[in-house]
Protein backbone atom coordinates (compact mmCIF):
# COMPACT_ATOMS: atom_id res chain seq x y z
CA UNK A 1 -1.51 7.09 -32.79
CA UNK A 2 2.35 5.57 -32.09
CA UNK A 3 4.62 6.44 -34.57
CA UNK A 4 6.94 3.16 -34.80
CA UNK A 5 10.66 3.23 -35.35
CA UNK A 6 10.57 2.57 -38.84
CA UNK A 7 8.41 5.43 -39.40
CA UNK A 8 11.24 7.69 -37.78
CA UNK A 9 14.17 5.66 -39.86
CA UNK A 10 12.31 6.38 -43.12
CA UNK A 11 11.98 10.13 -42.06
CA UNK A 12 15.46 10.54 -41.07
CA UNK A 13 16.69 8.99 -44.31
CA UNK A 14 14.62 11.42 -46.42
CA UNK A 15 16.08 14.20 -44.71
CA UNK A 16 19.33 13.38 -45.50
CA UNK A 17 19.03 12.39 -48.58
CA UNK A 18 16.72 16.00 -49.00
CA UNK A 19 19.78 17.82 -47.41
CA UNK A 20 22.43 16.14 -49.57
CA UNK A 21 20.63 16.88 -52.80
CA UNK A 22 20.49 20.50 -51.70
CA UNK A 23 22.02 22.56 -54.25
CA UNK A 24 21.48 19.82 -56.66
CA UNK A 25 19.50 21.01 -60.02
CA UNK A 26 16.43 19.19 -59.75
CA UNK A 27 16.64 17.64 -56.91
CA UNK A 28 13.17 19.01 -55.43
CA UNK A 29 10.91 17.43 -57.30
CA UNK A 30 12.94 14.18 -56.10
CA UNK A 31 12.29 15.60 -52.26
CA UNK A 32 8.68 16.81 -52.94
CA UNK A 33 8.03 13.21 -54.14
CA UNK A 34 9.37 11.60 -50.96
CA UNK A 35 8.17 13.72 -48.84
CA UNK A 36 4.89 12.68 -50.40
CA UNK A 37 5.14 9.04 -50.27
CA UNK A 38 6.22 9.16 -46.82
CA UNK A 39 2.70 11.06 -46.01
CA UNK A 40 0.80 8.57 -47.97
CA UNK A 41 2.49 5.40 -46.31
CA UNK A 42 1.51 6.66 -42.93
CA UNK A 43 -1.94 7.72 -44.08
CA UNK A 44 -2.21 4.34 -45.87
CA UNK A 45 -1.36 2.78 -42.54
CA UNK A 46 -3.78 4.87 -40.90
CA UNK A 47 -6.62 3.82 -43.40
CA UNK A 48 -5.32 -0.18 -43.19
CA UNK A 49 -5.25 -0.51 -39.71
CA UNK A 50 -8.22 -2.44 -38.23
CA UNK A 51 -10.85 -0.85 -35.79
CA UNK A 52 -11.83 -2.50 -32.50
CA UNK A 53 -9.88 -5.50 -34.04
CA UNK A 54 -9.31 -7.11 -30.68
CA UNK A 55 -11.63 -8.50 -28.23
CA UNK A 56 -10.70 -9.51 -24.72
CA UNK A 57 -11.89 -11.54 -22.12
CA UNK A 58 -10.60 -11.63 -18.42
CA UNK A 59 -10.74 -14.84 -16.09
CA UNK A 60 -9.96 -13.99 -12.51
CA UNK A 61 -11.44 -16.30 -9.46
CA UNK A 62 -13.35 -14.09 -7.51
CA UNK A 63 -12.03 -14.55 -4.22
CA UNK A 64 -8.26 -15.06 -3.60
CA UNK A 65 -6.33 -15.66 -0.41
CA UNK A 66 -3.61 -13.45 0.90
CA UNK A 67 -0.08 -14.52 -0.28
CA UNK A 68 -1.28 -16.87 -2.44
CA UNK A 69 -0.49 -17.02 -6.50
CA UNK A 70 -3.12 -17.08 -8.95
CA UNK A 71 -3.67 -17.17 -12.30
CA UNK A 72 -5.25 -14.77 -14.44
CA UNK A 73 -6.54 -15.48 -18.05
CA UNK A 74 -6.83 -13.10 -21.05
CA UNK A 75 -8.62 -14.87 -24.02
CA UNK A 76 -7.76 -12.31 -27.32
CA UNK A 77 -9.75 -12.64 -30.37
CA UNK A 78 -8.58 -10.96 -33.51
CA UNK A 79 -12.05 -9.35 -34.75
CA UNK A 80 -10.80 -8.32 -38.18
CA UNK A 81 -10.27 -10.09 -41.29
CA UNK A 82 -6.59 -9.38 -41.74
CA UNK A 83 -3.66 -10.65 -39.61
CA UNK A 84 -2.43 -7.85 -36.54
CA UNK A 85 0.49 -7.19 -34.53
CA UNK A 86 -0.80 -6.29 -31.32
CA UNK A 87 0.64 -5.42 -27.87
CA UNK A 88 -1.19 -6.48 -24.87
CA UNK A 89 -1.38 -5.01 -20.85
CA UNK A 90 -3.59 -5.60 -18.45
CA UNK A 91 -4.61 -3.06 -15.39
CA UNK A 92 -4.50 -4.91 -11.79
CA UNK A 93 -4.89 -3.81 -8.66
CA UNK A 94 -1.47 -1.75 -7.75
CA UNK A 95 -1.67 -3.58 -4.48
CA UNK A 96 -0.96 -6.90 -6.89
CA UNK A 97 2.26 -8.26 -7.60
CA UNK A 98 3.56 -11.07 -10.08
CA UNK A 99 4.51 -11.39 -13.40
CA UNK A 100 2.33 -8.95 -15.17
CA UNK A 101 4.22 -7.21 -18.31
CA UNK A 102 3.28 -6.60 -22.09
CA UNK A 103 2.18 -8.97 -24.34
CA UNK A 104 3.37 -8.82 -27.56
CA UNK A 105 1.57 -11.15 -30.68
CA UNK A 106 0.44 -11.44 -33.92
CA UNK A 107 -3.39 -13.03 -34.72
CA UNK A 108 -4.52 -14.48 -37.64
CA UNK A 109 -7.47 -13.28 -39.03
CA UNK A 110 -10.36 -14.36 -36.69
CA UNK A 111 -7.87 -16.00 -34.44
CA UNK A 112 -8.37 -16.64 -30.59
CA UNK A 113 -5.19 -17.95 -28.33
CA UNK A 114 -5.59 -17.74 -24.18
CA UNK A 115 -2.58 -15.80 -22.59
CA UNK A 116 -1.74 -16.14 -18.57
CA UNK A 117 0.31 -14.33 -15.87
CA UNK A 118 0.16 -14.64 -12.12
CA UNK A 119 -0.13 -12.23 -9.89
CA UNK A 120 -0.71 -12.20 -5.57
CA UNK A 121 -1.68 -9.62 -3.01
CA UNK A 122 -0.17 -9.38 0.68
CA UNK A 123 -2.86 -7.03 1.16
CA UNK A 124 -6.60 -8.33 2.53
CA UNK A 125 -10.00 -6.49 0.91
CA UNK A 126 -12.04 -5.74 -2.26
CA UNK A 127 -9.82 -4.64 -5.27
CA UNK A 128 -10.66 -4.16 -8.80
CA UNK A 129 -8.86 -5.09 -12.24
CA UNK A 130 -9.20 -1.85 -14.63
CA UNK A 131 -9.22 -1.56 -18.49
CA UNK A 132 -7.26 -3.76 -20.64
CA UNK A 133 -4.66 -1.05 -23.48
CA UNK A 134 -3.79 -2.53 -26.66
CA UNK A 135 -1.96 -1.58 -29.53
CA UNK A 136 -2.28 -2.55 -32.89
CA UNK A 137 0.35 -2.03 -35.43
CA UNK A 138 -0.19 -0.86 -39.18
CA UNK A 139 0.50 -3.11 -42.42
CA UNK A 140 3.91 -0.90 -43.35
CA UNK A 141 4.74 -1.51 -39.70
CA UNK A 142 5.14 2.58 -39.33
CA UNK A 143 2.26 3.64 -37.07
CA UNK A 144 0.19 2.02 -34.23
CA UNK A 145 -3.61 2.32 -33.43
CA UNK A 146 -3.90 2.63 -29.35
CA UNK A 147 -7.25 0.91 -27.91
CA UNK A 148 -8.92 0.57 -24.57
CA UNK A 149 -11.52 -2.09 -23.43
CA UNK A 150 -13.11 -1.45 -19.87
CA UNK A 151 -13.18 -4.76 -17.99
CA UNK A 152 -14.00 -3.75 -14.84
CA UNK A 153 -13.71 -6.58 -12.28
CA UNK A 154 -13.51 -6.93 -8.54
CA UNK A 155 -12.07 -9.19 -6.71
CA UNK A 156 -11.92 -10.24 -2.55
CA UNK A 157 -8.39 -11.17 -1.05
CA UNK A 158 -8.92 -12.81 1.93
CA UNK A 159 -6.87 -13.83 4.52
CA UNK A 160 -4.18 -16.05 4.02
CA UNK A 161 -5.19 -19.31 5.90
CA UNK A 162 -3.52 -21.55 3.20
CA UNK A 163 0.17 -22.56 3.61
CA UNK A 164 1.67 -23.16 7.11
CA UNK A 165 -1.44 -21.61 8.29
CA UNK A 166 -3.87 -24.38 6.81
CA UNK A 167 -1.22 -27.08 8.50
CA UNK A 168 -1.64 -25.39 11.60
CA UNK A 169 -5.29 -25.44 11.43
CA UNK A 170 -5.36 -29.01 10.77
CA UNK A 171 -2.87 -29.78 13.59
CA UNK A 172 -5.29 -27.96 15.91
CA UNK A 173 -8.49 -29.75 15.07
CA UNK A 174 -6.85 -33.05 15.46
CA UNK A 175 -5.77 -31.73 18.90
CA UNK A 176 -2.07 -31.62 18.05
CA UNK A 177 0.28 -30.08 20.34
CA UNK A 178 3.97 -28.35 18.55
CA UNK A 179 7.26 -26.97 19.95
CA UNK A 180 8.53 -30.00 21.32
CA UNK A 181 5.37 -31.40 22.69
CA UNK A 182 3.76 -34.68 21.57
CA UNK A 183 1.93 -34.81 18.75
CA UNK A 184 -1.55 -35.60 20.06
CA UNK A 185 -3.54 -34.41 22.83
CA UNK A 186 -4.90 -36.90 25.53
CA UNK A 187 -8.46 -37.80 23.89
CA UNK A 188 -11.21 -36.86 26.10
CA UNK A 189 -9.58 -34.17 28.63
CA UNK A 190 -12.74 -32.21 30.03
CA UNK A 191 -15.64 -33.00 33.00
CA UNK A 192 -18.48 -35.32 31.67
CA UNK A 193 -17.85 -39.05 31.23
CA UNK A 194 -18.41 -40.44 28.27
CA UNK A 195 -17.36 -44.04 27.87
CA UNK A 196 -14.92 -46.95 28.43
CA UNK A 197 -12.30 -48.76 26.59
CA UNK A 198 -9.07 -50.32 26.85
CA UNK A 199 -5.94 -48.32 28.34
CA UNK A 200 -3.50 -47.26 25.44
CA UNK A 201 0.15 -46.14 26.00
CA UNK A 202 -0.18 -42.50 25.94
CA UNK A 203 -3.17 -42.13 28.30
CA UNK A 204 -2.95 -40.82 31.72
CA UNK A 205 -2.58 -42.91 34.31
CA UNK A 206 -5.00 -40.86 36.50
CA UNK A 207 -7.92 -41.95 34.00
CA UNK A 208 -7.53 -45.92 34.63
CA UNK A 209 -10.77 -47.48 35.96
CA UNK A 210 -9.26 -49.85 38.73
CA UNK A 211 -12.57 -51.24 39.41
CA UNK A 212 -13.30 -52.04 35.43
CA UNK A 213 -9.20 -52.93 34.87
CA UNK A 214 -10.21 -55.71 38.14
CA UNK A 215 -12.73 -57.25 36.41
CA UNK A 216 -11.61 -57.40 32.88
CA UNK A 217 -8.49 -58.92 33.51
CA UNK A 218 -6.86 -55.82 31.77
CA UNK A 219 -6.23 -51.61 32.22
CA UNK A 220 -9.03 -50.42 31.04
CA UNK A 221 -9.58 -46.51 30.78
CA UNK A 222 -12.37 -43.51 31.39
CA UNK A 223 -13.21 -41.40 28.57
CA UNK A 224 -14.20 -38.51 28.85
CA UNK A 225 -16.00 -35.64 26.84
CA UNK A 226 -14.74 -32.42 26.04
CA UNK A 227 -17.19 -29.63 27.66
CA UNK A 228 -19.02 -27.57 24.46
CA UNK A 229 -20.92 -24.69 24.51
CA UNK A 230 -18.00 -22.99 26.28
CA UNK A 231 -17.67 -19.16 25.31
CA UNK A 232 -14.94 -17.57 23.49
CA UNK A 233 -14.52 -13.95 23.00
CA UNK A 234 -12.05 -12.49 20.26
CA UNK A 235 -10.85 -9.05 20.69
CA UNK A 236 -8.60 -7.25 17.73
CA UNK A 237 -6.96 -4.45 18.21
CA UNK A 238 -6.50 -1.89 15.07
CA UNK A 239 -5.12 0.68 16.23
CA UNK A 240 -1.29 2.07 16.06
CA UNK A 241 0.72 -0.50 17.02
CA UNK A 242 -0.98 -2.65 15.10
CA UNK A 243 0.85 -1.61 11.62
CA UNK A 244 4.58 -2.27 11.72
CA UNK A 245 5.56 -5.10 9.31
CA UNK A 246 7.24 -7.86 9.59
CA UNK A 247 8.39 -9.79 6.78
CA UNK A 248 5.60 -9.37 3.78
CA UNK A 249 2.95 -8.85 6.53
CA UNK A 250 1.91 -6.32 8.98
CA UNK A 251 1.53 -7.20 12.64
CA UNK A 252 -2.23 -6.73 12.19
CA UNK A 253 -2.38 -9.49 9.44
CA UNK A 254 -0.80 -12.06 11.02
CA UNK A 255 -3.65 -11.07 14.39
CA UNK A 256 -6.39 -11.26 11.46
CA UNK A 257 -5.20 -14.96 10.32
CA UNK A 258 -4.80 -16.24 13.90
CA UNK A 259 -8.31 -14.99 15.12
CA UNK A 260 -9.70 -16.54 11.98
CA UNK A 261 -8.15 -20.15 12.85
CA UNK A 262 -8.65 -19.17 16.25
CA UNK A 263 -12.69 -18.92 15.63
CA UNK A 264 -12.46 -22.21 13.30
CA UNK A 265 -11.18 -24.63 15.92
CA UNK A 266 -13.40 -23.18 18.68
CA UNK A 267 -16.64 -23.44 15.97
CA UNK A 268 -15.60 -27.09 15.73
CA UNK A 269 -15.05 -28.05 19.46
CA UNK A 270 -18.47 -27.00 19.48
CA UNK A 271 -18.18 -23.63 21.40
CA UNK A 272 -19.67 -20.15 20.98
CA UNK A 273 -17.90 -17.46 19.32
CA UNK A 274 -18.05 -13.68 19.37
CA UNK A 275 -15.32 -11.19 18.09
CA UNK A 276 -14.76 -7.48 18.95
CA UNK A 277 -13.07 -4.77 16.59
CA UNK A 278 -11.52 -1.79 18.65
CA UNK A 279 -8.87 0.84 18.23
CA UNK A 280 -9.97 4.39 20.11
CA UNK A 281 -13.42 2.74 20.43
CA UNK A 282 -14.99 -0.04 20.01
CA UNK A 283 -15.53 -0.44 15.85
CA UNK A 284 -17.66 -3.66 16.31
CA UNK A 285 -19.03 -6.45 18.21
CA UNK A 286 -20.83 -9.86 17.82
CA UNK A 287 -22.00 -11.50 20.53
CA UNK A 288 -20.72 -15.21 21.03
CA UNK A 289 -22.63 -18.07 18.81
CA UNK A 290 -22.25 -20.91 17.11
CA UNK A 291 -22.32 -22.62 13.28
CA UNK A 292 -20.83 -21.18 10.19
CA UNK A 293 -22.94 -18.43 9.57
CA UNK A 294 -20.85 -16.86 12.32
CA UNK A 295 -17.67 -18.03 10.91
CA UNK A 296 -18.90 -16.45 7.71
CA UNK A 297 -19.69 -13.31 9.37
CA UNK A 298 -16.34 -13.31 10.76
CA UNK A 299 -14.05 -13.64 7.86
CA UNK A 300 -16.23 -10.95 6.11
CA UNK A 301 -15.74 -8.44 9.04
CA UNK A 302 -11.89 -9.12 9.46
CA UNK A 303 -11.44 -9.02 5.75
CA UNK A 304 -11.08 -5.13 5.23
CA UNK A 305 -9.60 -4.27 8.10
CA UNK A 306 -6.39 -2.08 8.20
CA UNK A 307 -4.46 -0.21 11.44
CA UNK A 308 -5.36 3.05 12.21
CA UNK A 309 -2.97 6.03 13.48
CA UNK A 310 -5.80 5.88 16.89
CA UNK A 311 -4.22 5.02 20.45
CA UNK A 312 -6.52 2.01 21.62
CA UNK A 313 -8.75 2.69 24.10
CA UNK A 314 -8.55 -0.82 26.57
CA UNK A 315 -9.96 0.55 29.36
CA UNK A 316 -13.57 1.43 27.18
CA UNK A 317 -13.05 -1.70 25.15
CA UNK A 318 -13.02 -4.32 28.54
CA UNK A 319 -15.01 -2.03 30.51
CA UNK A 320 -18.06 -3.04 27.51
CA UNK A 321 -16.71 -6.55 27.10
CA UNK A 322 -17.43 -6.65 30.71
CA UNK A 323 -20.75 -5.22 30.88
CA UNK A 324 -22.19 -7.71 27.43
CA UNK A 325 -20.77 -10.74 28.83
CA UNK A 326 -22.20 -12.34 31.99
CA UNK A 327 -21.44 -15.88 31.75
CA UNK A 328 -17.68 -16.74 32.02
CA UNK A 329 -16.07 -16.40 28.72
CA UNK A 330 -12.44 -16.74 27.46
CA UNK A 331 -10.97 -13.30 26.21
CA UNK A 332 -8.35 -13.45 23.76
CA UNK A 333 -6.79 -10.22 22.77
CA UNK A 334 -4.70 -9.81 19.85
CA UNK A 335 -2.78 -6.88 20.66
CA UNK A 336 0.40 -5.17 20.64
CA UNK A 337 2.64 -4.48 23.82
CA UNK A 338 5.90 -3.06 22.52
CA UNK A 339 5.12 0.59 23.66
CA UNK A 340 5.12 0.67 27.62
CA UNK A 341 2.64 3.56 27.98
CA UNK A 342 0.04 1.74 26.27
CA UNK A 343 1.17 -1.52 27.87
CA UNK A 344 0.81 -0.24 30.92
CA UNK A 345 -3.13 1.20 30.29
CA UNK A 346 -3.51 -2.37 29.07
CA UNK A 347 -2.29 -3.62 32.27
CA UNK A 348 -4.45 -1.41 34.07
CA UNK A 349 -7.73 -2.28 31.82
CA UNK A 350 -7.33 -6.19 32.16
CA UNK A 351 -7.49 -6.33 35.79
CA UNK A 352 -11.08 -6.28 36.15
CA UNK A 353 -11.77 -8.68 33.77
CA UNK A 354 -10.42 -11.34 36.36
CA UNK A 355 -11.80 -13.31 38.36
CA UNK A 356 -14.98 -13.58 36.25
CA UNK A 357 -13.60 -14.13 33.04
CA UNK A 358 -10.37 -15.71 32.18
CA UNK A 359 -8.40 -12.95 29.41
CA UNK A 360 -5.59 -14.44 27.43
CA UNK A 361 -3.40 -11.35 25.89
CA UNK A 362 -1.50 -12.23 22.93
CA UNK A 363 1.21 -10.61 21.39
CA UNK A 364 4.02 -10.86 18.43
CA UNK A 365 7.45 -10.87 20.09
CA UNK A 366 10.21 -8.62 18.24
CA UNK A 367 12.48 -11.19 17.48
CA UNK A 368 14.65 -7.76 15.90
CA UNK A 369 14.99 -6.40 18.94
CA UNK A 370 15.61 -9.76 20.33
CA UNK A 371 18.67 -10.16 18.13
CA UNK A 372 20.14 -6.82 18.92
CA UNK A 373 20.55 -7.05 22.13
CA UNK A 374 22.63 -10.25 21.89
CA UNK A 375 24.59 -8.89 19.35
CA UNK A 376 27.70 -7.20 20.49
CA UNK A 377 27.74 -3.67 19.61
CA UNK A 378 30.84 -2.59 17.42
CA UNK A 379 31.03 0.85 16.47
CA UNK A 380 29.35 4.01 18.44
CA UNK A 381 25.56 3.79 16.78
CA UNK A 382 25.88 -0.06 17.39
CA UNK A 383 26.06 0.65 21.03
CA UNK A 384 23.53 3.17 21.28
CA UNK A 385 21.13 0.76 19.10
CA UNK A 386 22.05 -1.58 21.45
CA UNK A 387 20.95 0.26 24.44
CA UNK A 388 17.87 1.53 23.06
CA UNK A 389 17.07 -2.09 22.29
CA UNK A 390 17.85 -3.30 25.54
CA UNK A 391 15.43 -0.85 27.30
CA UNK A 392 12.53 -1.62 24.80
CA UNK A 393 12.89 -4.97 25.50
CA UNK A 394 13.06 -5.13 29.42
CA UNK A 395 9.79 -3.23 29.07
CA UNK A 396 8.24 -5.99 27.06
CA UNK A 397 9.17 -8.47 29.62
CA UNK A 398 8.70 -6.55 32.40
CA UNK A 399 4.82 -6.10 30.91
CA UNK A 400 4.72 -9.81 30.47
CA UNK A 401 5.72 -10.39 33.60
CA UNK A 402 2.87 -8.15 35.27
CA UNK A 403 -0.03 -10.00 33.67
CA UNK A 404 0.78 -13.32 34.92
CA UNK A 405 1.56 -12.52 38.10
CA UNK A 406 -1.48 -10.98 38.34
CA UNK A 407 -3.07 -14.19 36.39
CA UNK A 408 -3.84 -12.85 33.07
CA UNK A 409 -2.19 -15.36 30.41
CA UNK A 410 -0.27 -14.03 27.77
CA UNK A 411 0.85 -15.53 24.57
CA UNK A 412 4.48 -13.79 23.14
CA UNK A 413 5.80 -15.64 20.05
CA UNK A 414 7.00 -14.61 16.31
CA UNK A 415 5.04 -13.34 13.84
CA UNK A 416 5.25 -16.46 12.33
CA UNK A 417 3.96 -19.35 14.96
CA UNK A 418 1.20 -16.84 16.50
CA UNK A 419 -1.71 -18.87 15.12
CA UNK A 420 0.07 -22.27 16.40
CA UNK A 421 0.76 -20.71 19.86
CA UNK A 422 -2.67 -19.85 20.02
CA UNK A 423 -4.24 -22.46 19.25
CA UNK A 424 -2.37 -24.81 21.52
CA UNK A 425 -3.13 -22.09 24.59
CA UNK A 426 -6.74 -22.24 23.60
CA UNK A 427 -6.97 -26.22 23.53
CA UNK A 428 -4.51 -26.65 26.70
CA UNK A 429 -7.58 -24.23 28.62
CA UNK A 430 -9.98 -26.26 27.40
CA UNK A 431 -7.74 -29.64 28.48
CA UNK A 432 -7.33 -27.96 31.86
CA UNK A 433 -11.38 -27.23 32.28
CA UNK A 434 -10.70 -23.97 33.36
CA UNK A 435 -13.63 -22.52 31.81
């Protein structure tokens, strides 16, 4: 029980009014009598209030995407057969955020209405909603019954591949090129013919038929097909460095939602797919195939994960990568290179990979660090922030540097245009036939 405000007006007024009739000749039989009807107003209420008068129903989709708003339903039904004052509030996830607050209303006998809030989750995995509380006031408006309903629900967040990310996915599949590029990729780039037709603007000039053009009367051009059943190799790193954030995200989710459209263009250029998980070891592996069972088994994998406090172990992870894959695969790493002793192991551990395979490392650039060291330090913590930035990084680039010259490719962008850089290397390797 909730004793109300007007419970504790009505008591402070008959103490006063008990303490100014003190000394009073019969003045208490007056209090007794107060006192009294106070006790039986709050028992009254107690008596009047209805039992399990409210029944609730929760709507929640069942699977939600990362950073995404949806909508949650609560359908109330007043049970009893006299009108309530209730107040409402939902249990959801603690991850959750949105506009989840009380709910305060009054039902009509056998009445049902349909409330809504939204709510989102930066945070990928299974979650559950918990019991709904309720209160429901008494007729004097003195005391209020509390209630509980279990409505246990759960729900998967998955990752966010809606948004910019969805554009970038559909820019990919049509072949699109960004950051200043044109918008669309020459159509047929790869080794086995296909057809011909007539020359367009934007093809390359290397792909005119002479012999055709001659005796058409026109340019006419070679098509070609892009090579499938090329083999792509995912590799995520979980492990320390892996769990900084930037902006609403951590570095890890933004590796999760580029793999994923990563996986979904290759799957539709029609090449095989396999993804590693790896921090100290190697957490899991899938060899590379095609089809969207894989995809499916992808998402399902990637969903849960979260960084670990592990050092990654490169060195065990390519030495296995290696040993399971024979024919010449593309290895794209999602990893992290702003701490030099582990970019240097990294460096170390990719080596061997080459010439056999061709390993693509890609990063998220620290556009913070970036800024500070073009900013002009001003005061004495200024310059010493600006020194430790400057070191930092000079070892990022200087890493950088050492994998191409050594001919790994690496991929160092923002947070926010990995999955578009990624992409675009992937299809500008398969453009190039270098697989």
């Amino acid at each position: 029980m909730v004793f109300l405000p007007r419970f504790f007006f009505t008591l402070v007024m008959a103490i006063l009014l008990a303490l100014a009739s003190t000394g009073v000749a019969d003045s208490l039989a007056p209090s007794i009598l107060l006192t009294l009807l106070l006790t039986g107003s709050v028992l009254a209420d107690i008596v009047f209030i209805p039992r399990d008068a409210l029944k609730v129903k929760r709507k929640v989709p069942p699977v939600l995407r990362q950073a995404q708003f949806f909508e949650v339903e609560l359908t109330l039904l007043n049970q009893s057969d006299t009108a309530a004052d209730f107040q409402v509030i939902d249990s959801p996830p603690a991850a959750f955020t949105g506009s989840h607050k009380i709910t305060t209303l009054r039902l009509a006998p056998r009445q049902e209405i349909t409330q809504a809030y939204t709510l989102k989750s930066y945070h990928r995995g299974s979650f559950e909603f918990g019991s709904l509380f309720y209160r429901v006031k008494g007729p004097l408006g003195l005391i209020q019954r509390q209630g509980k309903i279990d409505l246990p629900q759960v729900v998967q967040v998955l990752p966010d591949m809606t948004g910019e990310g969805s554009r970038d996915l559909q820019l990919a599949l049509a072949g699109a090129f960004q950051a200043g590029q044109r918008k669309s990729i020459r159509r047929g780039e790869g080794r086995e013919f296909e057809s011909l037709r007539e020359h367009q603007h934007d093809d390359d000039f290397r792909h005119i038929d002479w012999k055709a053009s001659a005796k058409r009367g026109k340019l006419i051009s070679r098509q070609y097909e892009t090579e499938r059943d090329q083999r792509l190799m995912i590799l995520l790193d979980t492990g320390r460095l892996m769990s900084p954030k930037i902006g609403p995200y951590r570095k890890l989710d933004y590796a999760i939602n580029a793999s994923i459209q990563l996986a979904q263009v290759a799957l539709h250029k029609g090449d095989l797919v396999g993804y590693v998980i790896f921090n100290d070891e190697m957490r899991a592996f899938a060899e590379p195939k095609k089809g969207q069972q894989q995809m499916a088994h992808l998402v399902r994998n990637l969903t849960p994960l979260q960084p670990s406090r592990l050092e990654s172990d490169y060195a065990a992870v390519f030495h296995h990568v290696l040993k399971r894959c024979s024919r010449r695969t593309l290895i794209v790493c999602f990893t992290d290179l702003s701490d030099a002793h582990s970019a240097k192991s990294l460096l170390q551990a990719v080596l061997p990979l080459t010439p056999r395979h061709l390993p693509v490392i890609v990063t998220v650039s620290n556009s913070e660090i970036l800024t500070l060291t073009r900013k002009m330090p001003e005061t004495e913590f200024e310059v010493y922030r600006h020194v430790a930035a400057t070191e930092i990084w000079n070892d990022y680039q200087r890493t950088l540097l050492g994998l191409r010259s050594r001919g790994v490719a690496a991929v160092s962008v923002p947070a926010q245009e990995l999955s578009t850089a990624t992409i675009n290397k992937y299809l500008r390797i398969k453009e190039s036939a270098r697989l």
